[in-house]
Protein backbone atom coordinates (compact mmCIF):
# COMPACT_ATOMS: atom_id res chain seq x y z
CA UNK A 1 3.11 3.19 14.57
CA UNK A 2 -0.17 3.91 12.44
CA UNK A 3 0.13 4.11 8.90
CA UNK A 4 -2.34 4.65 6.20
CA UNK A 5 -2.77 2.66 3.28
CA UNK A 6 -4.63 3.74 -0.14
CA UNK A 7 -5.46 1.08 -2.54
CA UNK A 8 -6.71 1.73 -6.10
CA UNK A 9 -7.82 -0.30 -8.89
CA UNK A 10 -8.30 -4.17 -7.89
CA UNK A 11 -6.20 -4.00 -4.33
CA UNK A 12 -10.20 -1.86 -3.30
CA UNK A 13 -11.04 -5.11 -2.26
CA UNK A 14 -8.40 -5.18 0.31
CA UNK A 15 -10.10 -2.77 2.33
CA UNK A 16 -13.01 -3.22 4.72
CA UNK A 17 -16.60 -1.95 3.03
CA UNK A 18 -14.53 -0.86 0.05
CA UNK A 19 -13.84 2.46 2.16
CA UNK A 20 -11.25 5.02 0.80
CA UNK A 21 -8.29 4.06 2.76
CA UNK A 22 -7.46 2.16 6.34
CA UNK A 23 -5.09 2.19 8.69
CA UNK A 24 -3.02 -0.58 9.93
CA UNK A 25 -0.54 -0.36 13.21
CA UNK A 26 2.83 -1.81 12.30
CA UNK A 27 6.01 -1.82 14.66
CA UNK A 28 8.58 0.94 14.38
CA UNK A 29 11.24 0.13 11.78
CA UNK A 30 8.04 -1.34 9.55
CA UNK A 31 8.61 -1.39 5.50
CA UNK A 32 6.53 -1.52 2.73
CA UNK A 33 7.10 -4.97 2.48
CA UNK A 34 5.32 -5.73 5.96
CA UNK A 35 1.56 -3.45 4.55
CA UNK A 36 2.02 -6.07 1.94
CA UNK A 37 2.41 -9.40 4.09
CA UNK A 38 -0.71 -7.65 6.58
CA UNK A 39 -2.67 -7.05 3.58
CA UNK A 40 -1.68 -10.49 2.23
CA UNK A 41 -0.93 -8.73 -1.30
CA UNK A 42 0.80 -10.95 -3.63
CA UNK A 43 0.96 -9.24 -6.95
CA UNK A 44 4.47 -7.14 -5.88
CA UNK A 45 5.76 -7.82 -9.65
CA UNK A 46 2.89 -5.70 -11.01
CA UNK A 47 2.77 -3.00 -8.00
CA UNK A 48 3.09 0.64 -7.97
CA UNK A 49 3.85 1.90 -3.99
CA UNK A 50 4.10 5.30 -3.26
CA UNK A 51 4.96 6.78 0.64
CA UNK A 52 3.87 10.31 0.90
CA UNK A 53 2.84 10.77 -2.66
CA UNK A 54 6.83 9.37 -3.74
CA UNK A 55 7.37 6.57 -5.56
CA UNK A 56 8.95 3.57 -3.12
CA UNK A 57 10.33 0.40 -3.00
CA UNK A 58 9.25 -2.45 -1.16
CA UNK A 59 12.28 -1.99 1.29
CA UNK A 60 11.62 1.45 2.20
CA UNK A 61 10.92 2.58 5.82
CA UNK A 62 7.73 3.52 6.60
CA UNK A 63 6.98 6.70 9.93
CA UNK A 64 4.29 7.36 11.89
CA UNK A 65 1.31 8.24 9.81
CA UNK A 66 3.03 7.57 6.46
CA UNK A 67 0.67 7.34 3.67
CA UNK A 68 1.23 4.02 1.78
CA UNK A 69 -0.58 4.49 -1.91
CA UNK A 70 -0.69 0.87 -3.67
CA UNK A 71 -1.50 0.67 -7.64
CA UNK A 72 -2.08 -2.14 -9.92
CA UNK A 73 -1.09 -0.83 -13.72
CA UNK A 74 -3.50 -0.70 -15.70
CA UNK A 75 -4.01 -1.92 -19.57
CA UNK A 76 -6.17 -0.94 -22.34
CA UNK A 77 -7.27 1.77 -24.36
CA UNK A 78 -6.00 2.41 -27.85
């Protein structure tokens, strides 16, 4: 199945010619957690995932052309 992933913030990098998104083919049954082992991500303590524009965990179950939104917090301001 095809899937496509968002990053924002610092996870940009992840992504080919810092382009908007990509898309990745997974197996059927794929999580979140297996975008984050292709993307070799390791920051899960500090990550905000959404599928379809709702918060998820890193167990949830990801469909064919699922849109996987990963955030990195960010700090600052006053």
């Amino acid at each position: 199945m095809r899937v496509r992933v968002v990053p924002y913030a610092e996870l940009r990098r992840l992504v080919p010619n810092r382009a908007e998104s990509l898309w990745l083919d997974l197996p059927e049954g794929a999580t979140v957690n297996d975008v984050l082992r292709e993307l070799n991500v390791t920051i899960v303590e500090r990550l905000i995932v959404g599928v379809d524009g709702t918060y998820a965990k890193l167990d949830a179950p990801l469909h064919e052309n699922a849109e996987v939104t990963l955030v990195t917090p960010m700090e600052g301001g006053t």
